[in-house]
C-alpha atoms as a PDB file:
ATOM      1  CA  UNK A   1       0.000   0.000   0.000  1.00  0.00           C
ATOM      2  CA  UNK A   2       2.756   2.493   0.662  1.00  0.00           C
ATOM      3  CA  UNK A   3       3.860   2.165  -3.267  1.00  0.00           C
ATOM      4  CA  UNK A   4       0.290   2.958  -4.369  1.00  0.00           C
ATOM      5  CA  UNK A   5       0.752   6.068  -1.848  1.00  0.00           C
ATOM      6  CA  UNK A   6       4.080   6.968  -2.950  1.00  0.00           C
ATOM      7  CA  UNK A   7       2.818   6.965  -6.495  1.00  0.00           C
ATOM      8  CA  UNK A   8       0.241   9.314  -5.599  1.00  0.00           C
ATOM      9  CA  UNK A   9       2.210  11.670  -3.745  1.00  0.00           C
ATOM     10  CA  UNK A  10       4.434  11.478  -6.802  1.00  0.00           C
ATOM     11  CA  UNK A  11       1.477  12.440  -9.870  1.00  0.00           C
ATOM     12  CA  UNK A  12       0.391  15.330  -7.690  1.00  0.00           C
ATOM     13  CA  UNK A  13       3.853  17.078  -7.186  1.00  0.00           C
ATOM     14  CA  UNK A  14       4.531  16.489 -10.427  1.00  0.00           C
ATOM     15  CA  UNK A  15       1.231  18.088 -11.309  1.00  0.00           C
ATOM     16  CA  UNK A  16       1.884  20.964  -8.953  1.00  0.00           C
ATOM     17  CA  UNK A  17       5.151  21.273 -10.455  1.00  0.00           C
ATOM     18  CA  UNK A  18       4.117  21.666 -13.848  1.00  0.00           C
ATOM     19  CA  UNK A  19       1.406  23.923 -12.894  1.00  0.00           C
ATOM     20  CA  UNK A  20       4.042  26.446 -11.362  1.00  0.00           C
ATOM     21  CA  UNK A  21       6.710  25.479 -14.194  1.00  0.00           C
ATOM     22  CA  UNK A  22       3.476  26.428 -16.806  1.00  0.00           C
ATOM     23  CA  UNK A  23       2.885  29.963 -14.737  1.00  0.00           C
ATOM     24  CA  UNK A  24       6.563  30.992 -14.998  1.00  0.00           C
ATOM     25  CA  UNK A  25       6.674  30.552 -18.769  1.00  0.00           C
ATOM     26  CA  UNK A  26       3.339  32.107 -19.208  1.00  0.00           C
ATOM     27  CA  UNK A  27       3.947  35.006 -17.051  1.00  0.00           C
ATOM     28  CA  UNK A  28       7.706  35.455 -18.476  1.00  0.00           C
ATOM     29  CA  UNK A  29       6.693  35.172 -22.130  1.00  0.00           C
ATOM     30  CA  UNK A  30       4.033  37.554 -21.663  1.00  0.00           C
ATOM     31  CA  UNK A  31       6.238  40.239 -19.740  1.00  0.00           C
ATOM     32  CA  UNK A  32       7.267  42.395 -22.054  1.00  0.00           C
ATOM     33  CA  UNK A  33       2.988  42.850 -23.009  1.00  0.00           C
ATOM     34  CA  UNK A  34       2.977  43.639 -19.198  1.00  0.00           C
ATOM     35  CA  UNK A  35       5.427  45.959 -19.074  1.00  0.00           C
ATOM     36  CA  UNK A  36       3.539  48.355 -21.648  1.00  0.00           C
ATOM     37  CA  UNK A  37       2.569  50.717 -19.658  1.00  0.00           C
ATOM     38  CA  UNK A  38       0.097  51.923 -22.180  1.00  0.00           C
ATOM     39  CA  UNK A  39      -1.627  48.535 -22.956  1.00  0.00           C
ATOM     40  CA  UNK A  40      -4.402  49.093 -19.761  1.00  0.00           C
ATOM     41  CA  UNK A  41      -5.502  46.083 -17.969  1.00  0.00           C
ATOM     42  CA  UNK A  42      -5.642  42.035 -18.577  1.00  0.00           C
ATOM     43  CA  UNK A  43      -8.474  39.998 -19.220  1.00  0.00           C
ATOM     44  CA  UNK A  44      -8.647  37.428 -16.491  1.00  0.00           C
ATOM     45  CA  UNK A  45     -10.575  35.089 -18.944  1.00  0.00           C
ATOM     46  CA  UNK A  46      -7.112  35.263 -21.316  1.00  0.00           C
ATOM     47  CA  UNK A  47      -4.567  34.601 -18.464  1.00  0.00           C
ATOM     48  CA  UNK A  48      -6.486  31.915 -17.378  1.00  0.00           C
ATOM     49  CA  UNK A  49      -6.289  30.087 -20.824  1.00  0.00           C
ATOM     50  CA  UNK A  50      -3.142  30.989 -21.344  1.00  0.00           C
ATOM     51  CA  UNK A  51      -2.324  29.414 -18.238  1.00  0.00           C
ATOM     52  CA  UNK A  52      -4.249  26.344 -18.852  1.00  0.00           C
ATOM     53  CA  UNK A  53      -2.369  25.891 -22.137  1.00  0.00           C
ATOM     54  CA  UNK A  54       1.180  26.700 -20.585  1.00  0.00           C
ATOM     55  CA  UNK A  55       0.393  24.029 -18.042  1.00  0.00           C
ATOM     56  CA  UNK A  56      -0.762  21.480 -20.960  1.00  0.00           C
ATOM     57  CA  UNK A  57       2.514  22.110 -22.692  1.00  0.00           C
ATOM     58  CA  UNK A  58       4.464  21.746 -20.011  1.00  0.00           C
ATOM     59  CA  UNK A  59       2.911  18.969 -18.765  1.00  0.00           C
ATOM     60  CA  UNK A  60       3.147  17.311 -22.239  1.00  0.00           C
ATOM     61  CA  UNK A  61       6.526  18.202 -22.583  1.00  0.00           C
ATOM     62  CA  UNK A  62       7.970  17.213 -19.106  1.00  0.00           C
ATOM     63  CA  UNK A  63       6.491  13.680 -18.684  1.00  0.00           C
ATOM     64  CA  UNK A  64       8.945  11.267 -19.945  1.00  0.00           C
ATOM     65  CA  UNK A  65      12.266  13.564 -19.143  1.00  0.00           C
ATOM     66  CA  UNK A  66      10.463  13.877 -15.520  1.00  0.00           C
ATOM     67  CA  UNK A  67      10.387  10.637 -15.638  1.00  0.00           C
ATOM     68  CA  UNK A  68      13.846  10.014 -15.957  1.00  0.00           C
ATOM     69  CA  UNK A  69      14.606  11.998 -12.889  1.00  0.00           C
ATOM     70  CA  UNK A  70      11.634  10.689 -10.432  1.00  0.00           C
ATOM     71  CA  UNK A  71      12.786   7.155 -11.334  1.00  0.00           C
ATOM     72  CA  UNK A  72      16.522   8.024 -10.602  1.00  0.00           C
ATOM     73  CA  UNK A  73      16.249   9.700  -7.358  1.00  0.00           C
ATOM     74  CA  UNK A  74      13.377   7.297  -5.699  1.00  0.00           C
ATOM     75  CA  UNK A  75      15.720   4.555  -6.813  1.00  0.00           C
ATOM     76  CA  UNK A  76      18.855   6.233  -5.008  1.00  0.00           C
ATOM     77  CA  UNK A  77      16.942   7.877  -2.372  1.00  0.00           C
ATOM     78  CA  UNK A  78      18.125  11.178  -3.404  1.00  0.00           C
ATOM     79  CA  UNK A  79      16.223  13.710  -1.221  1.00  0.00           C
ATOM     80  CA  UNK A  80      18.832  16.929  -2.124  1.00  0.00           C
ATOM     81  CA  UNK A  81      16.490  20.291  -2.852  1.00  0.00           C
ATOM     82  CA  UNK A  82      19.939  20.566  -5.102  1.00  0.00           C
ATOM     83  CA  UNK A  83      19.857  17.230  -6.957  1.00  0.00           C
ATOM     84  CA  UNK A  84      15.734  18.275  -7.411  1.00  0.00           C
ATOM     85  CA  UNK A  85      16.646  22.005  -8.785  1.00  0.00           C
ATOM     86  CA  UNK A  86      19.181  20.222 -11.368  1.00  0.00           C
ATOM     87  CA  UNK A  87      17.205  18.079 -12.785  1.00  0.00           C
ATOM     88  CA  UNK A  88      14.601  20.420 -13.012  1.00  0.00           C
ATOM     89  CA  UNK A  89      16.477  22.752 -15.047  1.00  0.00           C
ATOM     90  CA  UNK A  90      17.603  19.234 -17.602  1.00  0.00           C
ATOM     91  CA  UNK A  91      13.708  18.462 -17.726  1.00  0.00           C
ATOM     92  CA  UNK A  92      13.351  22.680 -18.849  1.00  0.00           C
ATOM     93  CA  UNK A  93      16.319  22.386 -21.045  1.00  0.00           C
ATOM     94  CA  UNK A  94      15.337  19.357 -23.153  1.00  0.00           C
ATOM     95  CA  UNK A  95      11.992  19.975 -23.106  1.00  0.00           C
ATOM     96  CA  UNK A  96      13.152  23.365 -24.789  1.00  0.00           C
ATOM     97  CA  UNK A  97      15.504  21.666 -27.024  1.00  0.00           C
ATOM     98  CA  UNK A  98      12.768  18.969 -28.392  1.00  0.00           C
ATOM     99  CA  UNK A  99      11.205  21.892 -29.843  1.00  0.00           C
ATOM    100  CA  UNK A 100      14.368  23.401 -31.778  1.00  0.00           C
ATOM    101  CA  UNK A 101      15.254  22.174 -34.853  1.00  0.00           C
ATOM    102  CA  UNK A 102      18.627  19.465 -34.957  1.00  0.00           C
ATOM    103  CA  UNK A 103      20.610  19.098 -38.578  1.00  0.00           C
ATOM    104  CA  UNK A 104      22.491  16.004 -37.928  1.00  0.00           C
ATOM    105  CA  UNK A 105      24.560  16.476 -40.833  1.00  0.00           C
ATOM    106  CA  UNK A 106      25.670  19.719 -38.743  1.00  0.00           C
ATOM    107  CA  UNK A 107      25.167  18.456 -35.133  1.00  0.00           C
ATOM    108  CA  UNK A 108      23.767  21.982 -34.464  1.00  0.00           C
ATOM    109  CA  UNK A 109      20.248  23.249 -32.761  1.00  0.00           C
ATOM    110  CA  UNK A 110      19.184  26.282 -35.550  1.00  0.00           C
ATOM    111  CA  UNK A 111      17.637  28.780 -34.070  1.00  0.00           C
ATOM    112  CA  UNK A 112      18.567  28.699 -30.375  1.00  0.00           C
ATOM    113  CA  UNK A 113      16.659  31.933 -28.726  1.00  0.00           C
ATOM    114  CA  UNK A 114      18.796  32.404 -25.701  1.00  0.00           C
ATOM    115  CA  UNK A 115      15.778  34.253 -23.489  1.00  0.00           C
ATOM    116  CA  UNK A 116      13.411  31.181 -24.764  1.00  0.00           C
ATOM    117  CA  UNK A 117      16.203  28.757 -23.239  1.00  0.00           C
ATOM    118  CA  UNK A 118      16.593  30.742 -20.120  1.00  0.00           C
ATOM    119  CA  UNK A 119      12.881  30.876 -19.368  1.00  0.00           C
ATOM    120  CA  UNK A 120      12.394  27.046 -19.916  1.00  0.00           C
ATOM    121  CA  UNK A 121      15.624  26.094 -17.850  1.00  0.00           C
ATOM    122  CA  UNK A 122      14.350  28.748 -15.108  1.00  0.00           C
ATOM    123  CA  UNK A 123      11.324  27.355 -14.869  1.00  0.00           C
ATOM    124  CA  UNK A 124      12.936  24.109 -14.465  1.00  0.00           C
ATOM    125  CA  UNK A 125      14.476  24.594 -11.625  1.00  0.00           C
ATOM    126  CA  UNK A 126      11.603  26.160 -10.102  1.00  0.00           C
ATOM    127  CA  UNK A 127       9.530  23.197 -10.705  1.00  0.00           C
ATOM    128  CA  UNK A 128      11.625  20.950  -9.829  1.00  0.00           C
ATOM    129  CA  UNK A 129      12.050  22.807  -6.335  1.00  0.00           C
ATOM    130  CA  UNK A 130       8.121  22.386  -6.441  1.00  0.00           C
ATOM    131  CA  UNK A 131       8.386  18.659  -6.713  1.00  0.00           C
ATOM    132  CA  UNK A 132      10.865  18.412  -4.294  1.00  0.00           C
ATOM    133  CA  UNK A 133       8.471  20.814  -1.299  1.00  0.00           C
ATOM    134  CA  UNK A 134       5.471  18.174  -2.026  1.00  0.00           C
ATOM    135  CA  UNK A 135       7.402  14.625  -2.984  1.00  0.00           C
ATOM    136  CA  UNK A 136      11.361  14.968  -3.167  1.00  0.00           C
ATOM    137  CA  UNK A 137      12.092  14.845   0.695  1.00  0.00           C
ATOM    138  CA  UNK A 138      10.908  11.105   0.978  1.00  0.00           C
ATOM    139  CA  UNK A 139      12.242   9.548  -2.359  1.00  0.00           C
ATOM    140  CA  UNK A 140      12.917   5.940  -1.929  1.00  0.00           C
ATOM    141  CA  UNK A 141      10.756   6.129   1.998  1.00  0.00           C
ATOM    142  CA  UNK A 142       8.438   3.563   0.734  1.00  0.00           C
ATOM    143  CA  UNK A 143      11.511   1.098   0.649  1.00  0.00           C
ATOM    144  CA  UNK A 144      12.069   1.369   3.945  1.00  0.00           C
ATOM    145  CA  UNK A 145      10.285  -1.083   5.910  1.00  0.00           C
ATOM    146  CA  UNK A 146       8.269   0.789   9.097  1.00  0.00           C
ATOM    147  CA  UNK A 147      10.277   0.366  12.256  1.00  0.00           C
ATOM    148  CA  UNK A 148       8.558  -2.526  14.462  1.00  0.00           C
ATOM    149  CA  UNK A 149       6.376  -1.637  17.279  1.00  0.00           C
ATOM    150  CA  UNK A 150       6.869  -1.900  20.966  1.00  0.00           C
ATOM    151  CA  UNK A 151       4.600  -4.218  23.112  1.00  0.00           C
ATOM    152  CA  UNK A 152       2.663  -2.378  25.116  1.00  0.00           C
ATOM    153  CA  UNK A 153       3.386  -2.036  29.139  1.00  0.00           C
ATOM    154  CA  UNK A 154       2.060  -4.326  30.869  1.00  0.00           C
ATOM    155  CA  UNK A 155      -0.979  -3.993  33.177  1.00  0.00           C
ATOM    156  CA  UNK A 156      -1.304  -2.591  36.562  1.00  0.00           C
ATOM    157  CA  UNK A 157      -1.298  -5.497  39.335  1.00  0.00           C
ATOM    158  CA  UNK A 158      -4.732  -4.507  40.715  1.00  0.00           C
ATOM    159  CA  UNK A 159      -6.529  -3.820  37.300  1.00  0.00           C
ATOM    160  CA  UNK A 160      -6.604  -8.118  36.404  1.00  0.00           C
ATOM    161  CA  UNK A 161      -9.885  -9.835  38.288  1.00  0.00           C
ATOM    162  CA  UNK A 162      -8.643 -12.503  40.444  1.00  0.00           C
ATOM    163  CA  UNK A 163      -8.175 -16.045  39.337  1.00  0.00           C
ATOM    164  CA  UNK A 164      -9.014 -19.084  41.110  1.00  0.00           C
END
């Protein structure tokens, strides 16, 4: 039962983290249409799509490299907010760099935007940061078997009814 739980914990962080990893490439993508002082305010019904669809990307995006990185650290019991960050910011970067173009004649990526890669490997790490709040800090715990249980103390003299 504790893998079933584990697994569990382990979809919704990695919900949560692409939910937060979606926000920061919405809201940094968007920025410079915030910044316009002129451009008055926001529909709320247009950030919330756009939010929607930043979290579907990501999501879609970040499974199988996420993946990767859940499988590796609940197999080594790596709790490290560090190790979490890092591979984070490798889910950000490949899922930014499945989306570029590759000549392999060339073994080049054409048309690298250096912001676009920042904002992806940014919100990377932040995710994966997210993760590690809700499910990182007890990788590998359902491994560990629970520690046995001591008997409990014995009665008081006076509270057993007398035997014949």
């Amino acid at each position: 039962m504790s893998l079933i739980g584990r697994l569990i914990v382990i979809f919704f962080g990695f919900l949560a983290a692409c939910f937060v990893g979606g926000m920061i490439v919405v809201g940094a993508l968007l920025f410079l249409e915030f910044s316009d002082l002129g451009a008055g305010p926001v529909d709320q019904g247009t950030i919330d799509i756009l939010l929607g669809f930043g979290f579907i990307f990501v999501s879609g995006f970040a499974l199988v490299p996420a993946a990767v990185i859940v499988a590796i650290t609940e197999a080594l019991y790596i709790r490290s907010a560090l190790a979490y960050a890092t591979g984070g910011g490798l889910v950000g970067l490949a899922c930014y760099l499945g989306l570029i173009p590759f000549h392999p004649d060339t073994f080049q990526f054409e048309g690298i935007v250096r912001r676009h890669l920042e904002i992806m490997t940014g919100a990377g790490i932040v995710a994966g940061v997210v993760y590690w709040l809700i499910a990182g800090r007890n990788a590998g715990a359902w491994r560990i078997p629970p520690a046995p249980r001591r008997p409990p103390p014995p009665l008081p003299s006076h509270s057993r009814p007398d035997v014949p």
